[in-house]
Protein backbone atom coordinates (compact mmCIF):
# COMPACT_ATOMS: atom_id res chain seq x y z
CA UNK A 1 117.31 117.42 119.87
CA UNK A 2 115.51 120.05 118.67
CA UNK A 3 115.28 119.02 114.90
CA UNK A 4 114.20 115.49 116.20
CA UNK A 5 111.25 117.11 118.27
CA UNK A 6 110.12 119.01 115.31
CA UNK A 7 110.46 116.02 113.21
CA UNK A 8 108.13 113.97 115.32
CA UNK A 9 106.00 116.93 116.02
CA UNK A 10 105.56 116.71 111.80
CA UNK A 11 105.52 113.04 111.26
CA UNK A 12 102.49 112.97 114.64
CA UNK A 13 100.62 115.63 112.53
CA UNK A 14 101.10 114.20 109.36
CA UNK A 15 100.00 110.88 110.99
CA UNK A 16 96.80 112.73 112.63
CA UNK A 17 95.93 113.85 108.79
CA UNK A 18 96.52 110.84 107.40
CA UNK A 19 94.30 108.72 109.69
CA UNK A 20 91.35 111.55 109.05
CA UNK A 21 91.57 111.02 105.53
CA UNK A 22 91.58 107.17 105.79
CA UNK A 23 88.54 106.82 107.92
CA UNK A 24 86.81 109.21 105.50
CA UNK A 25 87.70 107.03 102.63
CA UNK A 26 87.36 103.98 104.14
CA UNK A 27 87.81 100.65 102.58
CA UNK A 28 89.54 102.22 99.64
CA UNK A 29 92.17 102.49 102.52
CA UNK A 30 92.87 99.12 102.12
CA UNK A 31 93.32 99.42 98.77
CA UNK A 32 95.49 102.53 99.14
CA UNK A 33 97.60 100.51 101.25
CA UNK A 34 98.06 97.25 99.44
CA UNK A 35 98.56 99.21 95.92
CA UNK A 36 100.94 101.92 97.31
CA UNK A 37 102.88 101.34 100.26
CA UNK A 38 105.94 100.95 98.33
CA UNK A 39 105.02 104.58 97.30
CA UNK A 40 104.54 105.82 100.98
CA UNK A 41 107.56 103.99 102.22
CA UNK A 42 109.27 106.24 99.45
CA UNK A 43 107.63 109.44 100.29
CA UNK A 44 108.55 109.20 103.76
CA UNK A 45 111.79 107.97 103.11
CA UNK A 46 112.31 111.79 100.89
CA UNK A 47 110.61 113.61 103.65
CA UNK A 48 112.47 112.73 106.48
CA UNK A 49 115.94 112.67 103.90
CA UNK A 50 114.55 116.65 103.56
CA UNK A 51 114.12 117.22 107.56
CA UNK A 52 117.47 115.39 108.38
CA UNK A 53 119.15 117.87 105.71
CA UNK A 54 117.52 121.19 106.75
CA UNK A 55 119.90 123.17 109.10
């Protein structure tokens, strides 16, 4: 329970980041996202393979 907290806890500030950067880049966003998504989809795949494994 507690590693699932913490793991939303990161993902919700990760996600706060995220969206700050995006609106200050703006359209390039878009681009970011139609270019890379198969990128993020990995990274967050890694990340949460790292917070599932941490005791």
């Amino acid at each position: 329970m507690i590693q699932r907290n913490n793991y939303t806890i990161t993902v919700t500030s990760l996600m706060h980041v995220m969206g700050a950067l995006f609106r200050f880049t703006g359209v390039s966003f878009v681009v970011f996202n139609l270019s890379y998504a198969k990128y993020f989809i990995y990274i967050m795949l890694f990340l949460s393979c790292i917070f599932s494994n941490t005791p």
